[in-house]
PDB file of N, CA and C in Angstrom:
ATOM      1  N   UNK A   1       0.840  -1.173   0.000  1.00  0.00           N
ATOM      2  CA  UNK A   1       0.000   0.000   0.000  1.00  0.00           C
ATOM      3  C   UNK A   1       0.885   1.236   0.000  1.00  0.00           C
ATOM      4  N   UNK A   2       0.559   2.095  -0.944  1.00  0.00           N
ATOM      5  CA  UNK A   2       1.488   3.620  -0.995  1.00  0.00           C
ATOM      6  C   UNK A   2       1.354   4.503  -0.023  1.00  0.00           C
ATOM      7  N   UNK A   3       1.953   5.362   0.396  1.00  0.00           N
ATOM      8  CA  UNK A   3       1.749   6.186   1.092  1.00  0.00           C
ATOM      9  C   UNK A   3       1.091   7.522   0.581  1.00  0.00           C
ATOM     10  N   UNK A   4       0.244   8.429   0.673  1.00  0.00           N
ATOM     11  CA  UNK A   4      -0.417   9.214   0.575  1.00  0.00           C
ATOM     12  C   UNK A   4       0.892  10.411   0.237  1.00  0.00           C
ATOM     13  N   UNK A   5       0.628  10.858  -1.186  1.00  0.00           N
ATOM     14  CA  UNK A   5       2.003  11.795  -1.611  1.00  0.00           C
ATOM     15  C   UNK A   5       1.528  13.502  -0.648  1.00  0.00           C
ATOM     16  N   UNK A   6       0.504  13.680  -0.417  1.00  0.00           N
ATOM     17  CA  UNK A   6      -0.062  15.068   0.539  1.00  0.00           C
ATOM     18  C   UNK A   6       0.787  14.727   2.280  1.00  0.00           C
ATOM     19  N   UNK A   7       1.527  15.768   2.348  1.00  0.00           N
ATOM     20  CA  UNK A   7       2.243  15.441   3.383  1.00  0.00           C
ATOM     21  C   UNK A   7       3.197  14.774   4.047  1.00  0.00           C
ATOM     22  N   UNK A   8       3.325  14.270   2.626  1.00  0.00           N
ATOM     23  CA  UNK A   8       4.900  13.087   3.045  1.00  0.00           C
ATOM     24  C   UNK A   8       5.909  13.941   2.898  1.00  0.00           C
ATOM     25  N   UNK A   9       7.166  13.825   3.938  1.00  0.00           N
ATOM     26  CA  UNK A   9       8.254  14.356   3.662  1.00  0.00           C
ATOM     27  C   UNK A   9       9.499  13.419   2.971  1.00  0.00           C
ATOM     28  N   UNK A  10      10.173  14.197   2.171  1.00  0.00           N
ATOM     29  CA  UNK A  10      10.893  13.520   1.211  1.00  0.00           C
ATOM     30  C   UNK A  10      12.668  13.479   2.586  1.00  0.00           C
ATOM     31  N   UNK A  11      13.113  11.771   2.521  1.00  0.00           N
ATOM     32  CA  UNK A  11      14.559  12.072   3.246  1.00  0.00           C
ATOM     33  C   UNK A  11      15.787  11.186   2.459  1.00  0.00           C
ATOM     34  N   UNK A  12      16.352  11.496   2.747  1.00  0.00           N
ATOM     35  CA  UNK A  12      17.629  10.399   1.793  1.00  0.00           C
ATOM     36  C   UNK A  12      18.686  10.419   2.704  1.00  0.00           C
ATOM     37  N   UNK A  13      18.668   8.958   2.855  1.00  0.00           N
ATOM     38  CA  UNK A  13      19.389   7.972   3.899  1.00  0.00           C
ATOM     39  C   UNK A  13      20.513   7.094   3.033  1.00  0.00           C
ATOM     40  N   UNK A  14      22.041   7.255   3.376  1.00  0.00           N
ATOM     41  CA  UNK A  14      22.545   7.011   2.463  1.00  0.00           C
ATOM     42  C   UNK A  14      22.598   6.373   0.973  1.00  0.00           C
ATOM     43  N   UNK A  15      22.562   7.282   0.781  1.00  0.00           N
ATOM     44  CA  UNK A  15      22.320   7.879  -1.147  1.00  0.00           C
ATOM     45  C   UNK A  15      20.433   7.538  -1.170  1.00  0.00           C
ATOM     46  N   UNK A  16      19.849   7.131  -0.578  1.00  0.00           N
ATOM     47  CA  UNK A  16      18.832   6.703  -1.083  1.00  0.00           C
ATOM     48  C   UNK A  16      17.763   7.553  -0.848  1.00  0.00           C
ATOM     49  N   UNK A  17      16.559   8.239  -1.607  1.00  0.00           N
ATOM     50  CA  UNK A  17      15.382   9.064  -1.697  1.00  0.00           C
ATOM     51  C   UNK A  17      14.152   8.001  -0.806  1.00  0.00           C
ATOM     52  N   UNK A  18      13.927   8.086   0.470  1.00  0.00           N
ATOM     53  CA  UNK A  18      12.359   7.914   0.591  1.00  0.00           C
ATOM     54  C   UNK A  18      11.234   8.842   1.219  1.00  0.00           C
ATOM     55  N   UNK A  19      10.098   8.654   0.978  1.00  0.00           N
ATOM     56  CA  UNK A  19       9.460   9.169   1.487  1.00  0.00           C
ATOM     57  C   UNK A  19       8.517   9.304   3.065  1.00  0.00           C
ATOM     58  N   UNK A  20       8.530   9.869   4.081  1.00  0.00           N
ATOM     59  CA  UNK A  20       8.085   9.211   5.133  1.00  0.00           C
ATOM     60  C   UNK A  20       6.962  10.384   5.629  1.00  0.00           C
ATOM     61  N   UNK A  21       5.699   9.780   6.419  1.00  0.00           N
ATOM     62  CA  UNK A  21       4.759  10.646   6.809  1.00  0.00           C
ATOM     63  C   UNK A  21       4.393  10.334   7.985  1.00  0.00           C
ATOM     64  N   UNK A  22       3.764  11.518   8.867  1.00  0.00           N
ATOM     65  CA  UNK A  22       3.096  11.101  10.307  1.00  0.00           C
ATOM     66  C   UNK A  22       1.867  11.454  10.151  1.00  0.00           C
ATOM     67  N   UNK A  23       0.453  10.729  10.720  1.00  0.00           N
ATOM     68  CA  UNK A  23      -0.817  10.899  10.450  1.00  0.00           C
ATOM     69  C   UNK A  23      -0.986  12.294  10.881  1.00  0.00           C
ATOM     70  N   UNK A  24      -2.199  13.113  10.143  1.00  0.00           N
ATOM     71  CA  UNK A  24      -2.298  14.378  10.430  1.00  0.00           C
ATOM     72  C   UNK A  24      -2.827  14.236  12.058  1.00  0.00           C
ATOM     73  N   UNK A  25      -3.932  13.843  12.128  1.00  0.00           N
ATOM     74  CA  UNK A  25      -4.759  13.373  13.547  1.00  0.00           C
ATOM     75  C   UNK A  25      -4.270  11.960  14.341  1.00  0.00           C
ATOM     76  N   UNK A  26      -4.267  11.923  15.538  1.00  0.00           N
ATOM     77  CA  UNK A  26      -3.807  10.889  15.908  1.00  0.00           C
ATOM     78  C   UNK A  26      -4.713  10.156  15.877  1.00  0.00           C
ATOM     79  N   UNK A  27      -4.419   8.598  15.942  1.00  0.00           N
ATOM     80  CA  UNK A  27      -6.139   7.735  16.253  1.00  0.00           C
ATOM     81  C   UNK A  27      -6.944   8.101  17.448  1.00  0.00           C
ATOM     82  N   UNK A  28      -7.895   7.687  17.938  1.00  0.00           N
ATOM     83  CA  UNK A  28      -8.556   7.618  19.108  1.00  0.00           C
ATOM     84  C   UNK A  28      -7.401   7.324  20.119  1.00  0.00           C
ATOM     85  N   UNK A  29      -7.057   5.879  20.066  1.00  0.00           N
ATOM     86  CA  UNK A  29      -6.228   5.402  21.129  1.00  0.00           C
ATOM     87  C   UNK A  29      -4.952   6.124  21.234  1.00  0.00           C
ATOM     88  N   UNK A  30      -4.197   6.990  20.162  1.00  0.00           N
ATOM     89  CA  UNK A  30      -2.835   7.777  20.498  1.00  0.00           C
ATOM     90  C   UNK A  30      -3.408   8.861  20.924  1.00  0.00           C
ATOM     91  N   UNK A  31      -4.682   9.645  20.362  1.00  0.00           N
ATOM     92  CA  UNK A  31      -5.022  10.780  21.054  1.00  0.00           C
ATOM     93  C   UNK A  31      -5.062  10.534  22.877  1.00  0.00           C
ATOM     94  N   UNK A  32      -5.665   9.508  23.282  1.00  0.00           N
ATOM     95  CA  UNK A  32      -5.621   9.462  24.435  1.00  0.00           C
ATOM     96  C   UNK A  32      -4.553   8.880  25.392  1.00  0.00           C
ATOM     97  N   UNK A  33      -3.287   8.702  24.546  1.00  0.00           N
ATOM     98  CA  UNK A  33      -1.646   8.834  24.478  1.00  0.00           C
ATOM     99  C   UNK A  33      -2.072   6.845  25.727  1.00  0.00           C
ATOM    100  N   UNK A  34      -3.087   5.931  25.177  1.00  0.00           N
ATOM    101  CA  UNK A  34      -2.889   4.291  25.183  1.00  0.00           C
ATOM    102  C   UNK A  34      -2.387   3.927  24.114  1.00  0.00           C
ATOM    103  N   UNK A  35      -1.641   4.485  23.436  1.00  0.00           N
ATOM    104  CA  UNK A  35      -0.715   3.605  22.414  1.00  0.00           C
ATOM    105  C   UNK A  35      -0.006   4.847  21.861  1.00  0.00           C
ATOM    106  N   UNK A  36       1.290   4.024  21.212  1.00  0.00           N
ATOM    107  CA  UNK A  36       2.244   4.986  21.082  1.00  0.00           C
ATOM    108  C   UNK A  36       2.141   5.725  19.608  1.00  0.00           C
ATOM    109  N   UNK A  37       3.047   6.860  19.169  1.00  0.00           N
ATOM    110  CA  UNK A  37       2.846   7.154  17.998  1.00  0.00           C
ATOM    111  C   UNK A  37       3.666   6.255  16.686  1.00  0.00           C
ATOM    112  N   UNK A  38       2.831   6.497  16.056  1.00  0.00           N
ATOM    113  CA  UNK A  38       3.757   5.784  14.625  1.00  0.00           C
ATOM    114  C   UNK A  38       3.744   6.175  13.684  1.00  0.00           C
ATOM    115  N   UNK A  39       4.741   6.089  12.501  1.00  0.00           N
ATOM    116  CA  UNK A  39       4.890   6.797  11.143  1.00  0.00           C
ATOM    117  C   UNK A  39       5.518   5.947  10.233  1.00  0.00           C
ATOM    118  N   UNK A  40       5.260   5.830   8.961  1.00  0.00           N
ATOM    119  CA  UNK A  40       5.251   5.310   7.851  1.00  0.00           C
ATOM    120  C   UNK A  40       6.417   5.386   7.107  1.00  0.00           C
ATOM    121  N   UNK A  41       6.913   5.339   6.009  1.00  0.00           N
ATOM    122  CA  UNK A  41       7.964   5.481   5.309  1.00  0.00           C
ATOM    123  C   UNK A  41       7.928   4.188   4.146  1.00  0.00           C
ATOM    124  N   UNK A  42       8.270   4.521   3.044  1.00  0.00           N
ATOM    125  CA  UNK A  42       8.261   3.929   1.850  1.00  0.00           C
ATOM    126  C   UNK A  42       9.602   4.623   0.792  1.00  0.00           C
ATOM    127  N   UNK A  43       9.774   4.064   0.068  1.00  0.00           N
ATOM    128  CA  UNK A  43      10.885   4.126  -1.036  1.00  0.00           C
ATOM    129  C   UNK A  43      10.297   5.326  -1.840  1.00  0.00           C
ATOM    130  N   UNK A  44      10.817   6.369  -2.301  1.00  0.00           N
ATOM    131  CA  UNK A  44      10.291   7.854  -2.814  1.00  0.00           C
ATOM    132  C   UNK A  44       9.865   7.431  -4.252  1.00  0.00           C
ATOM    133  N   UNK A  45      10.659   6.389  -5.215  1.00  0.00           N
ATOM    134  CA  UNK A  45      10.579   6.977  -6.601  1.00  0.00           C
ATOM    135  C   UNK A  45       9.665   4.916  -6.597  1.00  0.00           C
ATOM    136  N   UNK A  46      10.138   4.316  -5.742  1.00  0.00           N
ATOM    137  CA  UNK A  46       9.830   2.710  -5.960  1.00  0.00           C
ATOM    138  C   UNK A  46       9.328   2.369  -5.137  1.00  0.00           C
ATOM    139  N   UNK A  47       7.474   2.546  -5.210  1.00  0.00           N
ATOM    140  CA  UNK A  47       6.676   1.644  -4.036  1.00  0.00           C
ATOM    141  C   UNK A  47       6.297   0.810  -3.530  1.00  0.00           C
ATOM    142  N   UNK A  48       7.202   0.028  -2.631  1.00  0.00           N
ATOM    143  CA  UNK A  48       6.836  -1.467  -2.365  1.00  0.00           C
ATOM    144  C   UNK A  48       6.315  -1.774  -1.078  1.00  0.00           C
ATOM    145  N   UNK A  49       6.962  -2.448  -0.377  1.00  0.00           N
ATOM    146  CA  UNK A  49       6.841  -2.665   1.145  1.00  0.00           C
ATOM    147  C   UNK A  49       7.170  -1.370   2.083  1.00  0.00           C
ATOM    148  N   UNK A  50       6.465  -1.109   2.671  1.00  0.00           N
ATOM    149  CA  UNK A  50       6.118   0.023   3.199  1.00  0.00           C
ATOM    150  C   UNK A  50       6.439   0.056   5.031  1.00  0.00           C
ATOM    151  N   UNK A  51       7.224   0.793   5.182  1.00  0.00           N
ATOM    152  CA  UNK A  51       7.983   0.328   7.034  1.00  0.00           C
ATOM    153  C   UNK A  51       6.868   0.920   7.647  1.00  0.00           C
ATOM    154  N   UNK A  52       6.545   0.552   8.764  1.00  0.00           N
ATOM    155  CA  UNK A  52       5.920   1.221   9.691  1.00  0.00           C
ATOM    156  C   UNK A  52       6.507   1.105  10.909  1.00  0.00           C
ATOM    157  N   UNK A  53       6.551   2.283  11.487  1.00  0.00           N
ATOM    158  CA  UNK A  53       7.423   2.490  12.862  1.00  0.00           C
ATOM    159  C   UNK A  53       6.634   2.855  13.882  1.00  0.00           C
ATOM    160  N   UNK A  54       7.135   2.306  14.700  1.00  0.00           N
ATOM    161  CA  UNK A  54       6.194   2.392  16.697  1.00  0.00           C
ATOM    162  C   UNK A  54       6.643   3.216  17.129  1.00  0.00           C
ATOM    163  N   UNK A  55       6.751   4.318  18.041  1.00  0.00           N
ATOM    164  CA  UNK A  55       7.983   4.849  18.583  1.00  0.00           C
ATOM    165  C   UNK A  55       7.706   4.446  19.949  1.00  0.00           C
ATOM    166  N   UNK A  56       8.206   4.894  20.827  1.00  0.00           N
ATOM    167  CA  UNK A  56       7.618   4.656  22.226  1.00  0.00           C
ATOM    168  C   UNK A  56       7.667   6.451  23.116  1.00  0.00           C
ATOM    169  N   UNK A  57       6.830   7.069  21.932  1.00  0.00           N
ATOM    170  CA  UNK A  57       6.799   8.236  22.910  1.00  0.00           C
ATOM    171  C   UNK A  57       4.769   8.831  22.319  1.00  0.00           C
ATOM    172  N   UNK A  58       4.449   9.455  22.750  1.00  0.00           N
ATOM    173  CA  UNK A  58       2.596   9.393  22.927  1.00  0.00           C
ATOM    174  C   UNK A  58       3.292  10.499  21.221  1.00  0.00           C
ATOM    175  N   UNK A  59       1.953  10.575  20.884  1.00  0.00           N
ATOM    176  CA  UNK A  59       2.197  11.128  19.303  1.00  0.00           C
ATOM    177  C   UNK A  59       1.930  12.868  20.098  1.00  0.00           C
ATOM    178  N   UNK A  60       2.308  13.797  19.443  1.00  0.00           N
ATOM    179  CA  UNK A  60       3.139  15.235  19.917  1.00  0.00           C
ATOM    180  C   UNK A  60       1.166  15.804  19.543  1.00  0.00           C
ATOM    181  N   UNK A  61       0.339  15.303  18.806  1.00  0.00           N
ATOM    182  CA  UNK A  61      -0.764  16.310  18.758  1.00  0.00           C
ATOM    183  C   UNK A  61      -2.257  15.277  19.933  1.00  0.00           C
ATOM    184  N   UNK A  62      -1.456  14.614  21.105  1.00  0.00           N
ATOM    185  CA  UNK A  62      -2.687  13.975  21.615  1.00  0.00           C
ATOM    186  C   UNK A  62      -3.322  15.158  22.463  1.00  0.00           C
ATOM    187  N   UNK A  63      -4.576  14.505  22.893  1.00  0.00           N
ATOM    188  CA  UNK A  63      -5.612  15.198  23.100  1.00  0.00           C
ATOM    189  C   UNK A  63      -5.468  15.490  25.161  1.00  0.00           C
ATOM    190  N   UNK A  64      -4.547  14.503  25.614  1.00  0.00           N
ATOM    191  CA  UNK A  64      -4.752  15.350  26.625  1.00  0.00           C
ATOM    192  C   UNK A  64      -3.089  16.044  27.400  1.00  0.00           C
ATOM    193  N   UNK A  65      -2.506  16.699  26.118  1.00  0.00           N
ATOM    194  CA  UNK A  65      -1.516  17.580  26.656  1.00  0.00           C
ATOM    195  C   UNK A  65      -0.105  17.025  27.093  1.00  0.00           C
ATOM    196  N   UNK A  66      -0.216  15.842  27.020  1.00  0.00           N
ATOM    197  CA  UNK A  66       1.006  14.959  27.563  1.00  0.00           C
ATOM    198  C   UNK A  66       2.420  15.239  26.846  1.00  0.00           C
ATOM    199  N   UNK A  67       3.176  15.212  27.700  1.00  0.00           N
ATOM    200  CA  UNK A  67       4.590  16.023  26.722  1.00  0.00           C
ATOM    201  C   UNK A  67       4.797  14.817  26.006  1.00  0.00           C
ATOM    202  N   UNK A  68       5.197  15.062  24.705  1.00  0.00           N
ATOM    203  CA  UNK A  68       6.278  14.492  23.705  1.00  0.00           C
ATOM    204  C   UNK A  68       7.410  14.887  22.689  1.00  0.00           C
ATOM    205  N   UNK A  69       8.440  13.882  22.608  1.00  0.00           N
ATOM    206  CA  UNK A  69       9.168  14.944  21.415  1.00  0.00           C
ATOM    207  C   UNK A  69       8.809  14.455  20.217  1.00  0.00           C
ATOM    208  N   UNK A  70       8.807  15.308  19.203  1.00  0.00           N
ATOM    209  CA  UNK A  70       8.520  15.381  17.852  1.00  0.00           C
ATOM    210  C   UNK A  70       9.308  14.585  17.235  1.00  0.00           C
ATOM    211  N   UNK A  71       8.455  13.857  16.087  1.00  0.00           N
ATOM    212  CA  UNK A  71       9.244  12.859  15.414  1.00  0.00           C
ATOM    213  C   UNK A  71      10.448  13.973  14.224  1.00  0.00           C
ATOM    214  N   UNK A  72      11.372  13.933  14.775  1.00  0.00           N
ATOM    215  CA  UNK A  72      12.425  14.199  13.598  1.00  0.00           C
ATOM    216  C   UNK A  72      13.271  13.455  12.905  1.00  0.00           C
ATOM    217  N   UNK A  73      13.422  14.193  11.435  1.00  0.00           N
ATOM    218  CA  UNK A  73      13.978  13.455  10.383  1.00  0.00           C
ATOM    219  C   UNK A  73      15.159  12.650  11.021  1.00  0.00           C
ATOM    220  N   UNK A  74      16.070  13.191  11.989  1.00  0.00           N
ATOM    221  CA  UNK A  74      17.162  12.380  12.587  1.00  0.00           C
ATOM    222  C   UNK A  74      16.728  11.170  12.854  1.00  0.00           C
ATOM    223  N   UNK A  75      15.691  10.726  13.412  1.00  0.00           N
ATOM    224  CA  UNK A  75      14.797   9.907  14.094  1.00  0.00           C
ATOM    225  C   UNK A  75      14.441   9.063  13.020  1.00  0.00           C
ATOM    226  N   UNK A  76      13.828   9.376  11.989  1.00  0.00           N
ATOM    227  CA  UNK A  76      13.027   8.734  11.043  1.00  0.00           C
ATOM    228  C   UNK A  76      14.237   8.040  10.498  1.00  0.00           C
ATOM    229  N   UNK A  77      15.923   8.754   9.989  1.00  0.00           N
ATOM    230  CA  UNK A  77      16.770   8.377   9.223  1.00  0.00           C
ATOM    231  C   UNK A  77      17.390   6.811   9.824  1.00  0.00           C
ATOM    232  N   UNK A  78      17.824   6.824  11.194  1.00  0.00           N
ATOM    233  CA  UNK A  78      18.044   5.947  12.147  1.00  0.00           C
ATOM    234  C   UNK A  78      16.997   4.832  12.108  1.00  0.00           C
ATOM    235  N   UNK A  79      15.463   4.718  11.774  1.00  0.00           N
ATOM    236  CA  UNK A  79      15.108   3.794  12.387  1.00  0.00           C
ATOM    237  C   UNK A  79      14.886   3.264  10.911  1.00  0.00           C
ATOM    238  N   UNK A  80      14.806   4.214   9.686  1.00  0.00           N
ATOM    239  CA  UNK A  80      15.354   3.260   8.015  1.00  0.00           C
ATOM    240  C   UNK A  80      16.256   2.347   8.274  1.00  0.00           C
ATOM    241  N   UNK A  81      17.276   3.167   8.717  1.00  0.00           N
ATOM    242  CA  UNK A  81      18.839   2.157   8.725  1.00  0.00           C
ATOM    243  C   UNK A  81      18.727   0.943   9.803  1.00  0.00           C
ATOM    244  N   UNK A  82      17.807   1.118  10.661  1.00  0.00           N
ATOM    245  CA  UNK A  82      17.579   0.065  11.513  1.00  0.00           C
ATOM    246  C   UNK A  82      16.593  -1.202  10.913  1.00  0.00           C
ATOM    247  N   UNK A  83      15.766  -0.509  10.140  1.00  0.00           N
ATOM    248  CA  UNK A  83      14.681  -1.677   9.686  1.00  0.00           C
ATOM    249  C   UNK A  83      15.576  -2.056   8.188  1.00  0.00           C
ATOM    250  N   UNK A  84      16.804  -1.196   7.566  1.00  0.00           N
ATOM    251  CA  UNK A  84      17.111  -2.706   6.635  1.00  0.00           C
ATOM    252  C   UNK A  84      18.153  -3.233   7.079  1.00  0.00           C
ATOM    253  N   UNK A  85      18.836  -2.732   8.122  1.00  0.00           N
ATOM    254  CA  UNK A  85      19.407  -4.041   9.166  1.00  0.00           C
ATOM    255  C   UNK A  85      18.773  -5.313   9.103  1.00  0.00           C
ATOM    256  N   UNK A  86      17.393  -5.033   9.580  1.00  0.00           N
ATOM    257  CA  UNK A  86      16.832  -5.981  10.103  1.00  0.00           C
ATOM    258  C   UNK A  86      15.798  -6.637   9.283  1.00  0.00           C
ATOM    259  N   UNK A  87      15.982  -6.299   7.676  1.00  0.00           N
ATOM    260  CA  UNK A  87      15.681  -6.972   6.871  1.00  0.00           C
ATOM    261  C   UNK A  87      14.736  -6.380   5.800  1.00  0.00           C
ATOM    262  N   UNK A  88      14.272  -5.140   6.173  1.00  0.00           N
ATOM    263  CA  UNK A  88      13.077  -4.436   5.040  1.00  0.00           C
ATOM    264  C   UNK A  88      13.625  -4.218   3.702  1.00  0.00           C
ATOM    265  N   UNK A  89      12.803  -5.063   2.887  1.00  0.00           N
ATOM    266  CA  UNK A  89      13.573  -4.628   1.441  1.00  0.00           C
ATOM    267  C   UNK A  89      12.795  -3.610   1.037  1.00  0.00           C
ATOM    268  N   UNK A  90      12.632  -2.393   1.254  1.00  0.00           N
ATOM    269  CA  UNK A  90      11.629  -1.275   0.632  1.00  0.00           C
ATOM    270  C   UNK A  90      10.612  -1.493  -1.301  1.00  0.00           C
ATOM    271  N   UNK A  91      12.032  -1.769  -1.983  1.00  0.00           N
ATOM    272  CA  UNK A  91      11.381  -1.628  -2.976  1.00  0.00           C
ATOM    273  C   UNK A  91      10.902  -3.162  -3.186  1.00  0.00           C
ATOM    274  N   UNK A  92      10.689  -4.313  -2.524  1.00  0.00           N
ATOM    275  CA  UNK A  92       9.892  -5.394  -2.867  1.00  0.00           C
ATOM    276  C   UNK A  92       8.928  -5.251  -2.504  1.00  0.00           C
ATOM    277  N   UNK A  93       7.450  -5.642  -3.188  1.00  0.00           N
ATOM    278  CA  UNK A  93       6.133  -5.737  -2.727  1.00  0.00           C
ATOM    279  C   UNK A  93       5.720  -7.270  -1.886  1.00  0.00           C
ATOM    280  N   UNK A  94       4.612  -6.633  -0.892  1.00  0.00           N
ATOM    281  CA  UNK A  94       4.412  -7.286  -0.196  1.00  0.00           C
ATOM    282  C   UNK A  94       4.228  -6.650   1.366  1.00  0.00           C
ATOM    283  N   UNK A  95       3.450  -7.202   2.051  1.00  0.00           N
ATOM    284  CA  UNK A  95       2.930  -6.543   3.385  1.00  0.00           C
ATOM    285  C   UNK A  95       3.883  -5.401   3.737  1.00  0.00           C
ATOM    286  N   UNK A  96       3.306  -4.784   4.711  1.00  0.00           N
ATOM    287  CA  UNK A  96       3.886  -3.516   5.537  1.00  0.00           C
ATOM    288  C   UNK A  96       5.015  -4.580   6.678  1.00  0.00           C
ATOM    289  N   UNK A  97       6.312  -3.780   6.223  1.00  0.00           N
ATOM    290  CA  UNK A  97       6.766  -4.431   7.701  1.00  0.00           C
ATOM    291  C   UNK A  97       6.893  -3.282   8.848  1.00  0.00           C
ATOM    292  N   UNK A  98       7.016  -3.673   9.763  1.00  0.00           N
ATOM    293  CA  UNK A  98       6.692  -3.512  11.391  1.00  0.00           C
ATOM    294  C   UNK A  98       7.747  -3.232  11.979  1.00  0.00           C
ATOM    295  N   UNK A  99       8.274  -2.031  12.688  1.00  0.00           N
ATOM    296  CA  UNK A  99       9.538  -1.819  12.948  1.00  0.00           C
ATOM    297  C   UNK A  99       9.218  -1.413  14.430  1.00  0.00           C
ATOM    298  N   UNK A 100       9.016  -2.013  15.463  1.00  0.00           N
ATOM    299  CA  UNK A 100       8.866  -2.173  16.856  1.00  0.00           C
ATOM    300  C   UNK A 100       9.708  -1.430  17.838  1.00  0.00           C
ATOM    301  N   UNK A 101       9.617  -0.099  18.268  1.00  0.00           N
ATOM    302  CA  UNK A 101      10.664   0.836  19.053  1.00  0.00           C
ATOM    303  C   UNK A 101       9.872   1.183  20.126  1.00  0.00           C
ATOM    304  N   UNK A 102       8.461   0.609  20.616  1.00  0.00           N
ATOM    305  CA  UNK A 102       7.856   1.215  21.459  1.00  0.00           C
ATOM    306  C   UNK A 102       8.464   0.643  22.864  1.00  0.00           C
ATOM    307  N   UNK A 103       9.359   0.244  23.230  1.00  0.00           N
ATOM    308  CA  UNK A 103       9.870  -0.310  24.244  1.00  0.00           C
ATOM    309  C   UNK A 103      10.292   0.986  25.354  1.00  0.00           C
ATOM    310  N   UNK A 104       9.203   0.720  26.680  1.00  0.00           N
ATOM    311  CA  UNK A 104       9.622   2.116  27.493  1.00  0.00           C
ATOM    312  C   UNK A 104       8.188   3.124  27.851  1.00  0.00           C
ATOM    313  N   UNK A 105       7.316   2.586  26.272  1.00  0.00           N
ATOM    314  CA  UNK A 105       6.317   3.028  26.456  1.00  0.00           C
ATOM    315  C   UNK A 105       5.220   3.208  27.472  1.00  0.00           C
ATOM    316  N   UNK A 106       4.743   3.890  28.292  1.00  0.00           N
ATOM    317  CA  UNK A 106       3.733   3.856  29.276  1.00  0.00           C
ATOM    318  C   UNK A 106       2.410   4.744  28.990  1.00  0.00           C
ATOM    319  N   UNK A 107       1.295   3.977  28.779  1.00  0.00           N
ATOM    320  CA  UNK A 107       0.735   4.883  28.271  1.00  0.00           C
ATOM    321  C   UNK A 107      -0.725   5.161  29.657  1.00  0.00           C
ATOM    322  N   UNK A 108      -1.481   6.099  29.236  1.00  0.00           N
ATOM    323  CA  UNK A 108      -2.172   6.587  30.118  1.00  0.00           C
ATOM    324  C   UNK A 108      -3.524   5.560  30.752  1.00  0.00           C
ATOM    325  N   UNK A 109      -3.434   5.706  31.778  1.00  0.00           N
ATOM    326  CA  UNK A 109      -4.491   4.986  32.733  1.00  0.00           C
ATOM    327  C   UNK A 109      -6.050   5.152  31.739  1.00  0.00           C
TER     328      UNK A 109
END
């Protein structure tokens, strides 16, 4: 599945162009900072398998004020290089893989 070209930011992680986005609205459950935030990322020019990342911090627009830090490109670049460590071939098709960083996470009562 592609990622939505409205709002994706374009990053390039050695030599390579992808594209990565954070939902405009959080879901229900991140608004109420019970689950953590997550953001997407796909290959810019070749759309295949599509990363999705956990973070383990509440997403920065939830609904009841809870501090977080903002997902930055530093952030996003690191956890590319971490998911094809760990095996994401971006430009092959086939499911979303799952890049699991929410470790630490505590989310609200």
């Amino acid at each position: 599945m592609a990622l939505v070209r409205k709002g994706a930011r374009r990053i390039i992680v050695d030599g390579t162009a992808y594209r990565w986005r954070l939902r405009r609205r959080p879901t229900y459950c991140q608004g109420l900072t019970w689950s953590p935030c997550t953001f997407a990322v796909e290959h810019a020019d070749v759309p295949g398998t599509t990363l999705v990342v956990t973070t383990n911090q509440p997403d920065p627009s939830n609904w009841l004020g809870r501090e977080a830090n903002p997902v930055l490109p530093s952030g996003v670049a690191k956890a590319i290089q971490l998911a094809l460590r760990k095996g994401w071939a971006p430009m092959a098709s086939g499911s979303p893989f799952h890049l699991e960083l929410s470790a630490g996470f505590t989310s609200s009562p």
